[in-house]
C-alpha atoms as a PDB file:
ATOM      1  CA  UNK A   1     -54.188 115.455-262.491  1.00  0.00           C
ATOM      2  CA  UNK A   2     -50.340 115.665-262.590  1.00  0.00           C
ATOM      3  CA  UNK A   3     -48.604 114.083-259.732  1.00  0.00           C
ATOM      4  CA  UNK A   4     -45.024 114.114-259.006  1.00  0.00           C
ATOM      5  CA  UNK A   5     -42.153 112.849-256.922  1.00  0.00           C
ATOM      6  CA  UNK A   6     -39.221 115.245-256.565  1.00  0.00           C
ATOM      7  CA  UNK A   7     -36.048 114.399-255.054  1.00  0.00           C
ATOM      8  CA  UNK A   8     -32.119 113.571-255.276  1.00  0.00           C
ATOM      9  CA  UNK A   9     -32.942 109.809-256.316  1.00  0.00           C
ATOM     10  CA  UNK A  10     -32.028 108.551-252.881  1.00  0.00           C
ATOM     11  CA  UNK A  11     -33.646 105.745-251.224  1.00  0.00           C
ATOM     12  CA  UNK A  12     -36.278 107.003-249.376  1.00  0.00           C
ATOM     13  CA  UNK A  13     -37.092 109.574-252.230  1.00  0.00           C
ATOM     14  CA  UNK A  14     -37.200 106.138-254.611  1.00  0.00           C
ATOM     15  CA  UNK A  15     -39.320 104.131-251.583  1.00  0.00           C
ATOM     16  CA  UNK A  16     -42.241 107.539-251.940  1.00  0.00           C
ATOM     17  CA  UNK A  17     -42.242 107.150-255.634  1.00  0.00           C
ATOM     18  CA  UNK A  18     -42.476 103.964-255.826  1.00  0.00           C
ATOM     19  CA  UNK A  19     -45.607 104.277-252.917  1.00  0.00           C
ATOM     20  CA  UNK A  20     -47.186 106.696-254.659  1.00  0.00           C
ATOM     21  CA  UNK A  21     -47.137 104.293-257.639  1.00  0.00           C
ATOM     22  CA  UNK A  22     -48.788 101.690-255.913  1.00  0.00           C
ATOM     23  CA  UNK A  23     -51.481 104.320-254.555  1.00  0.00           C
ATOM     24  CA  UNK A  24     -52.454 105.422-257.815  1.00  0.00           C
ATOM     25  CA  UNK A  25     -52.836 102.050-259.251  1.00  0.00           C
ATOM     26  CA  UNK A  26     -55.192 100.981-256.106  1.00  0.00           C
ATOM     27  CA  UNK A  27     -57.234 104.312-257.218  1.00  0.00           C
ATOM     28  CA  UNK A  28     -57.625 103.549-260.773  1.00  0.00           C
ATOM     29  CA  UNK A  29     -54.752 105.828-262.139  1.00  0.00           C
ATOM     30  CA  UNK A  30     -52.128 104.894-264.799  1.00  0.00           C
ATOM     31  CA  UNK A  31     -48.975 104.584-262.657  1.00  0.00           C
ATOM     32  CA  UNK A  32     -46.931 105.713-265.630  1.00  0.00           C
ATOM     33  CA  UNK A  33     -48.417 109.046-265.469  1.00  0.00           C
ATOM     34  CA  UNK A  34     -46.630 109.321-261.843  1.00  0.00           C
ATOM     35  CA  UNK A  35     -43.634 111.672-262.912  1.00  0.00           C
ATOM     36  CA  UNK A  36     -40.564 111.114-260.852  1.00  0.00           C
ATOM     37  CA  UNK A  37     -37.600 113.908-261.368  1.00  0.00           C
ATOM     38  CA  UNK A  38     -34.035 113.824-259.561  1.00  0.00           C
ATOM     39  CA  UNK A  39     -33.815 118.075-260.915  1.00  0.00           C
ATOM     40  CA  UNK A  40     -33.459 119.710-257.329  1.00  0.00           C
ATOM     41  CA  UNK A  41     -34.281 122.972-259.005  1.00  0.00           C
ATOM     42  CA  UNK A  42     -38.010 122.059-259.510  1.00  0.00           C
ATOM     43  CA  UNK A  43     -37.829 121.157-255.928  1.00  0.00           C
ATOM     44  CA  UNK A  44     -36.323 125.125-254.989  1.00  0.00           C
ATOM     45  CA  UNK A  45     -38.938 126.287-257.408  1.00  0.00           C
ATOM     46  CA  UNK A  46     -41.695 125.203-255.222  1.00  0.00           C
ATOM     47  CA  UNK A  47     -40.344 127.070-252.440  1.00  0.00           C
ATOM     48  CA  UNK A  48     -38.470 123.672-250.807  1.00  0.00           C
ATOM     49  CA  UNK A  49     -35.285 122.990-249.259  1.00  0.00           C
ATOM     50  CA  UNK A  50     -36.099 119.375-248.601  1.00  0.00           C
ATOM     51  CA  UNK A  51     -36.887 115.875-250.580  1.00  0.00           C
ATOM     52  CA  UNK A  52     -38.515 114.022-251.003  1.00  0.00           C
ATOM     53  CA  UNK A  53     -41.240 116.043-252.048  1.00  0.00           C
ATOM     54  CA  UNK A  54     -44.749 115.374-253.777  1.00  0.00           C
ATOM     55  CA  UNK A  55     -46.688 117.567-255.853  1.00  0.00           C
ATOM     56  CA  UNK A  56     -49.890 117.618-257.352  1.00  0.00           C
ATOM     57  CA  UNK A  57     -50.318 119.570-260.158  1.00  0.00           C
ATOM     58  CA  UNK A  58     -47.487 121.510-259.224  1.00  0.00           C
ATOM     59  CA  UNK A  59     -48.512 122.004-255.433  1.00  0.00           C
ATOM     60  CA  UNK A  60     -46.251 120.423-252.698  1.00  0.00           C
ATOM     61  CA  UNK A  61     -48.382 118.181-250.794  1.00  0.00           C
ATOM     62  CA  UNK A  62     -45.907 116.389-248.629  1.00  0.00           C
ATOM     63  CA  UNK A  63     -42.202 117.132-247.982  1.00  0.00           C
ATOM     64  CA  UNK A  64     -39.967 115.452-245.297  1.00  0.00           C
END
């Protein structure tokens, strides 16, 4: 599983990454495998005009 956290590196895109962290520890994942990317075009790519965004293997599953 490949999950991401796309966004412009502000605070509230930092606050969801470091969340989702947290989450994947608490369900036996390897928080280092949570990618976090400030590259707005992998956010346009996906179809999204907003971050903070987060994808699973290369789905949006949540964007603000």
């Amino acid at each position: 599983m490949k999950i991401q956290v796309l966004g412009s590196g502000c605070a509230t895109c930092t606050k969801l990454y470091q969340l989702v962290q947290e989450v994947a520890t608490e369900m036996g994942f390897n928080p280092k495998e949570v990618e976090y990317s400030t590259d707005v075009s992998r956010i346009i790519k996906l179809g999204l005009m907003t971050s903070p965004v987060l994808a699973i293997d290369n789905r949006a599953v949540f964007d603000c």
